[in-house]
Protein backbone atom coordinates (compact mmCIF):
# COMPACT_ATOMS: atom_id res chain seq x y z
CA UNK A 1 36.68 -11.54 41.85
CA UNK A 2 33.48 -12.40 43.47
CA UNK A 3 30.18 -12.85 42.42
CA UNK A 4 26.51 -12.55 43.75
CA UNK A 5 26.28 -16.51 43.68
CA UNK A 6 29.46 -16.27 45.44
CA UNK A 7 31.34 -18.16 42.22
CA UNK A 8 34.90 -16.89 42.33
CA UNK A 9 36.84 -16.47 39.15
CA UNK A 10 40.23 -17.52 38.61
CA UNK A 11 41.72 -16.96 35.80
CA UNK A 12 41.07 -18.38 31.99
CA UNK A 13 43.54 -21.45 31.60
CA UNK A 14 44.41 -21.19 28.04
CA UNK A 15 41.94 -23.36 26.05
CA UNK A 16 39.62 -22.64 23.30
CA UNK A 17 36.82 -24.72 21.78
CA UNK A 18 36.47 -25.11 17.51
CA UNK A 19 34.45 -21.75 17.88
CA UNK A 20 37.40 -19.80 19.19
CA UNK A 21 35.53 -19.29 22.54
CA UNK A 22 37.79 -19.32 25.39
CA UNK A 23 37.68 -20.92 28.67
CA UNK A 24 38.54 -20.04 32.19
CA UNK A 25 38.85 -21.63 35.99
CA UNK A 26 36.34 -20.69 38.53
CA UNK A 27 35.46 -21.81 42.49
CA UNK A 28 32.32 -22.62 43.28
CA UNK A 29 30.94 -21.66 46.76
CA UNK A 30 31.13 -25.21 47.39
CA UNK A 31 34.61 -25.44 47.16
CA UNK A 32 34.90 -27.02 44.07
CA UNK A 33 36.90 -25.66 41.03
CA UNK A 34 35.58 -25.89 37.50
CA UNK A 35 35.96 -25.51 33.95
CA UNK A 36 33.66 -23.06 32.08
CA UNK A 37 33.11 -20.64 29.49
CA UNK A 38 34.93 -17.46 30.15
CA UNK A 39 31.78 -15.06 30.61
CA UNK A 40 32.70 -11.18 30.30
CA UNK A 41 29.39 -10.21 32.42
CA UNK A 42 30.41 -13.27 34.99
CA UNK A 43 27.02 -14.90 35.41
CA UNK A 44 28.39 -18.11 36.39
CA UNK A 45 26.25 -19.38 38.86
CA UNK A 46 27.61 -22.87 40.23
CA UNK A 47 29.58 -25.96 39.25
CA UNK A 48 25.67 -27.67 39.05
CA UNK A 49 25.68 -28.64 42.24
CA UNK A 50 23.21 -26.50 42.79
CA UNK A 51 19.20 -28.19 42.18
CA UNK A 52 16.17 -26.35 40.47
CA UNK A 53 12.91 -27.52 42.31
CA UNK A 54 11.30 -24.12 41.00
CA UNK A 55 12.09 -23.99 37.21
CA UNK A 56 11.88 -20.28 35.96
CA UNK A 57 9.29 -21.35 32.77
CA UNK A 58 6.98 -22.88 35.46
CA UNK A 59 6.73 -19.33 36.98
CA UNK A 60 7.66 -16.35 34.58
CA UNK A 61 6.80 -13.39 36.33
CA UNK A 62 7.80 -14.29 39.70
CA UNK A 63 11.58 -14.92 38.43
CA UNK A 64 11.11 -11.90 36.23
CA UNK A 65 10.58 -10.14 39.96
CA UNK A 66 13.89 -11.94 41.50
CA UNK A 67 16.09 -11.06 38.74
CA UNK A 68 15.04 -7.64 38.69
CA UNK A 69 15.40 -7.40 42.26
CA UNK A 70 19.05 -8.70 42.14
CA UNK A 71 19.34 -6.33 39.52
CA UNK A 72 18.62 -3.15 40.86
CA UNK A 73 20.57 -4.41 44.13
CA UNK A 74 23.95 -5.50 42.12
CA UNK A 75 24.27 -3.98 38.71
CA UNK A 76 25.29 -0.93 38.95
CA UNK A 77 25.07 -0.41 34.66
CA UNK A 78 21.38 0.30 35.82
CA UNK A 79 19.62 3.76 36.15
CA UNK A 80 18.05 2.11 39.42
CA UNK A 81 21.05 0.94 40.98
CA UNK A 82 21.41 4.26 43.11
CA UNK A 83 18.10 4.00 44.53
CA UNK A 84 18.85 0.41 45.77
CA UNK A 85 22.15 -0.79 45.84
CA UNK A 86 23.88 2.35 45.80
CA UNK A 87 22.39 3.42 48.85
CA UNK A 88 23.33 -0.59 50.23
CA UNK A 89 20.37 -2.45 50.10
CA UNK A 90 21.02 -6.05 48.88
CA UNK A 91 19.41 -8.92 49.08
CA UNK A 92 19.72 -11.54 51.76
CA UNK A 93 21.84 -14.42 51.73
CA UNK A 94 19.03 -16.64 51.82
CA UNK A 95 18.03 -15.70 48.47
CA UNK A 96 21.11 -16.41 46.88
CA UNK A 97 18.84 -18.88 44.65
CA UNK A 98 15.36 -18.83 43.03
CA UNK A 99 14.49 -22.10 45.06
CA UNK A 100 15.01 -20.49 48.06
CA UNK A 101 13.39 -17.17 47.35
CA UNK A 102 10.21 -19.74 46.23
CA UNK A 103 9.70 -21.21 49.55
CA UNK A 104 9.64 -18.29 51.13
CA UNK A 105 6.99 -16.01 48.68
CA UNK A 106 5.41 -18.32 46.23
CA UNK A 107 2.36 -19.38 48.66
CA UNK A 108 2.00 -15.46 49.09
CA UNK A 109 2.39 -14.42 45.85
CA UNK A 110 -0.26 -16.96 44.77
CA UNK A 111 -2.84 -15.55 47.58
CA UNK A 112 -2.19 -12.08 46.40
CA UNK A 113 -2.49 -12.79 42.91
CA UNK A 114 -5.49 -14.63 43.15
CA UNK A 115 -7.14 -11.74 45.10
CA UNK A 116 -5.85 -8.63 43.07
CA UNK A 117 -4.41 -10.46 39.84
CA UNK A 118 -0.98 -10.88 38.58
CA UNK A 119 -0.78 -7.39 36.92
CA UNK A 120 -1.32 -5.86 40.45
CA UNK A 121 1.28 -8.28 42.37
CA UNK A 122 4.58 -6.56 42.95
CA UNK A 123 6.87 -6.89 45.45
CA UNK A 124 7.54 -4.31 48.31
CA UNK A 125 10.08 -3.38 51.37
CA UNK A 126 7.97 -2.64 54.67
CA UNK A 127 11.15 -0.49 55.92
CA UNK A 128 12.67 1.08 52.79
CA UNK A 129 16.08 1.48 54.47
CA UNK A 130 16.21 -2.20 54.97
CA UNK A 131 17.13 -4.60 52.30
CA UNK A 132 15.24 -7.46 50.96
CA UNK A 133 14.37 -10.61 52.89
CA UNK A 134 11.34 -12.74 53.93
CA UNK A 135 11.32 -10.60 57.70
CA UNK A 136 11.09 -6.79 55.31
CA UNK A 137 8.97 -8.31 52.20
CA UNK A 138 5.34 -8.21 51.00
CA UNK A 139 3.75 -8.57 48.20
CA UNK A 140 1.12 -5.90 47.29
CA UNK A 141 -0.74 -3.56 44.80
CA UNK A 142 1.18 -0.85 42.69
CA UNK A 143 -0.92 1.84 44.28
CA UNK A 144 0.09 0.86 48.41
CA UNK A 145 3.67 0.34 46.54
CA UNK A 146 3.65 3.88 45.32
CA UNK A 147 2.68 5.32 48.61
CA UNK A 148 5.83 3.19 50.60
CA UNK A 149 8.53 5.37 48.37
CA UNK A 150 11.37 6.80 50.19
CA UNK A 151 10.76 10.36 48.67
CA UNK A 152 7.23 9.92 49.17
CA UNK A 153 5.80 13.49 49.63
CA UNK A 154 2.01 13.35 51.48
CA UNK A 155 1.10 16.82 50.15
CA UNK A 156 1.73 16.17 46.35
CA UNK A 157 -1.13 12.93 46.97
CA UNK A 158 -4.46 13.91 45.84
CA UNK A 159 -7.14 12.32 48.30
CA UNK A 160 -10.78 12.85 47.99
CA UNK A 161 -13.54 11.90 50.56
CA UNK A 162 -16.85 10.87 48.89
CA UNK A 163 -19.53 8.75 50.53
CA UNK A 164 -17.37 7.74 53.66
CA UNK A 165 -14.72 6.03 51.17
CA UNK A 166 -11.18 8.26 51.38
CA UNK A 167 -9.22 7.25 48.36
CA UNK A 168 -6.56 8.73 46.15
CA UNK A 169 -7.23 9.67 42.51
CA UNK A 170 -5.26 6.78 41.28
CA UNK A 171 -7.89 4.24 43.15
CA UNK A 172 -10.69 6.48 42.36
CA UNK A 173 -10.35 6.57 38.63
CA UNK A 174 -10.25 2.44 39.13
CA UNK A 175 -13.16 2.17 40.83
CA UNK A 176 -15.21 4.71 38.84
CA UNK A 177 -13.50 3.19 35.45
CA UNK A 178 -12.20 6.74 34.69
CA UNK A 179 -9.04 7.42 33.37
CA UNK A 180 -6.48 9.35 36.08
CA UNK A 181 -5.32 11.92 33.37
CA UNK A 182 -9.44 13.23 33.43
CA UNK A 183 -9.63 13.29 37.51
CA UNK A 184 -6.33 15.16 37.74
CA UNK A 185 -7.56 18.53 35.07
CA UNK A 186 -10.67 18.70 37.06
CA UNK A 187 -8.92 18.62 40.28
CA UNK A 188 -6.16 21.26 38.59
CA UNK A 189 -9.58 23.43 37.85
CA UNK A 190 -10.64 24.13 41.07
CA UNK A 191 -14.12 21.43 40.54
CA UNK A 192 -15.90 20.17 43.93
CA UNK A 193 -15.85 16.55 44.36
CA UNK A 194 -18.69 15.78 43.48
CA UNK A 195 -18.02 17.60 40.33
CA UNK A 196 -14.66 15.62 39.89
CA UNK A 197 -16.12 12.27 40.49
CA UNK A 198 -18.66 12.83 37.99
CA UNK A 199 -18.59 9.61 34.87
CA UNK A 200 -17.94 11.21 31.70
CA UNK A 201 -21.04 11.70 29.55
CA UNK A 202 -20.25 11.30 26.29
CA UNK A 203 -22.93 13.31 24.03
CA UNK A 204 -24.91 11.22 21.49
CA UNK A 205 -24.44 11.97 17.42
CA UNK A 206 -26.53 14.71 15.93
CA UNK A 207 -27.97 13.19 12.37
CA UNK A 208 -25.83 16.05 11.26
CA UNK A 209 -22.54 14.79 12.78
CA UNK A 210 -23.13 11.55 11.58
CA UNK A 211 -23.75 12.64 7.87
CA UNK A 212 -20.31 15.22 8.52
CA UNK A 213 -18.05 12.05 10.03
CA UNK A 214 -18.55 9.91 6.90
CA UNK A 215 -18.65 12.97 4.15
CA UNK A 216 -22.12 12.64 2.70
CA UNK A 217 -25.26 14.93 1.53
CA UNK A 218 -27.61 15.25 3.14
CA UNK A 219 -30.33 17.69 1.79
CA UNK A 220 -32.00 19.18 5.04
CA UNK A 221 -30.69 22.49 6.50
CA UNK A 222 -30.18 21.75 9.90
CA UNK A 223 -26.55 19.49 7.98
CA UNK A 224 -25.96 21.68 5.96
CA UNK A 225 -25.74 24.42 8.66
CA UNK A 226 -23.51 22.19 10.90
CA UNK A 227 -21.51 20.93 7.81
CA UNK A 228 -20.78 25.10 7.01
CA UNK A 229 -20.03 25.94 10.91
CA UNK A 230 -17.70 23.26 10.98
């Protein structure tokens, strides 16, 4: 049995440490044949003859992003694995390590995230019936990633031309600082878009509300009249 790292397992050889942990024989990809833990999942990656020049704790996210993307390519325990590897996309050779998936996307990834911010960095396949490598990769924003899906449907996209800008609701509620949920009943109501781009207006406390949020008396008969209708 084969790997991902391409670490080939042969067998456990019969010894255990003082924990009761046993061990087993594996090939690297090297060649070489080496004693190690015997790991039910298999995660083995090399005999250490493989180097780290990008260490995972110097860049978090990022290897949070390669792991998942092996993930959802190899591991097919996950509800995305039929989306991805089930329909046989995988990732290229040349990624078979984080170093090497580093020297090809860290300078970008840095650019993007310095221009949209690392919450709105993800990465994306130009040709979503390709797999992943440095020729079919880009990083970009989880709105253009949203509209790249395979089952991507144009009609069920809300767009809505204001001022010469042509945005969907997602990117309008950004820019207006709206949340999507509000843009979406208006829209469901029939409103004019002017009418659905409208900020929310939040009405100012009455000296009766105020008097009816914290439970006190007030002796004047406009609070006592909202205090009764309420």
């Amino acid at each position: 049995m084969i790997n991902e790292y391409n670490v080939e397992i042969l067998g456990k050889n019969g010894k255990k440490n003082k924990y009761n942990v046993q061990y087993a024989d594996y090939k690297c990809h090297c060649g070489k044949v080496f004693e190690s833990r015997f790991a039910r999942r298999f995660v083995i990656k090399s005999c250490g003859c493989r180097g780290t020049k990008f260490k995972k704790k110097d860049h978090p996210r990022l290897y949070g992003v390669y792991t998942n993307m092996k993930t959802r390519c190899y591991n097919k325990k996950v509800f995305s694995y039929k989306h991805y590897g089930g329909r046989g996309i995988t990732v290229t050779e040349d990624w078979d390590t984080f170093d090497k998936f580093c020297e090809d996307m860290l300078g970008s990834y840095y650019q993007h995230v310095e221009e949209y911010g690392e919450e709105q960095t993800t990465i994306d396949r130009t040709d979503n019936n390709k797999g992943y490598g440095k020729d079919n990769c880009r990083w970009v924003t989880y709105s253009e990633n949203s509209l790249n899906r395979r089952k991507f449907n144009t009609k069920r996209m809300v767009f809505l031309e204001h001022k010469g800008k042509r945005m969907n609701l997602t990117d309008w509620a950004k820019v207006l600082g709206m949340k999507k949920v509000t843009l979406i009943h208006r829209h469901l109501k029939g409103w004019s878009t002017e009418d659905i781009l409208q900020p929310v207006i939040k009405p100012t406390i009455t000296h009766g509300a105020e008097y009816a949020k914290y439970k006190l008396k007030c002796k004047c008969k406009k609070c006592e009249a909202f205090v009764r209708v309420r």
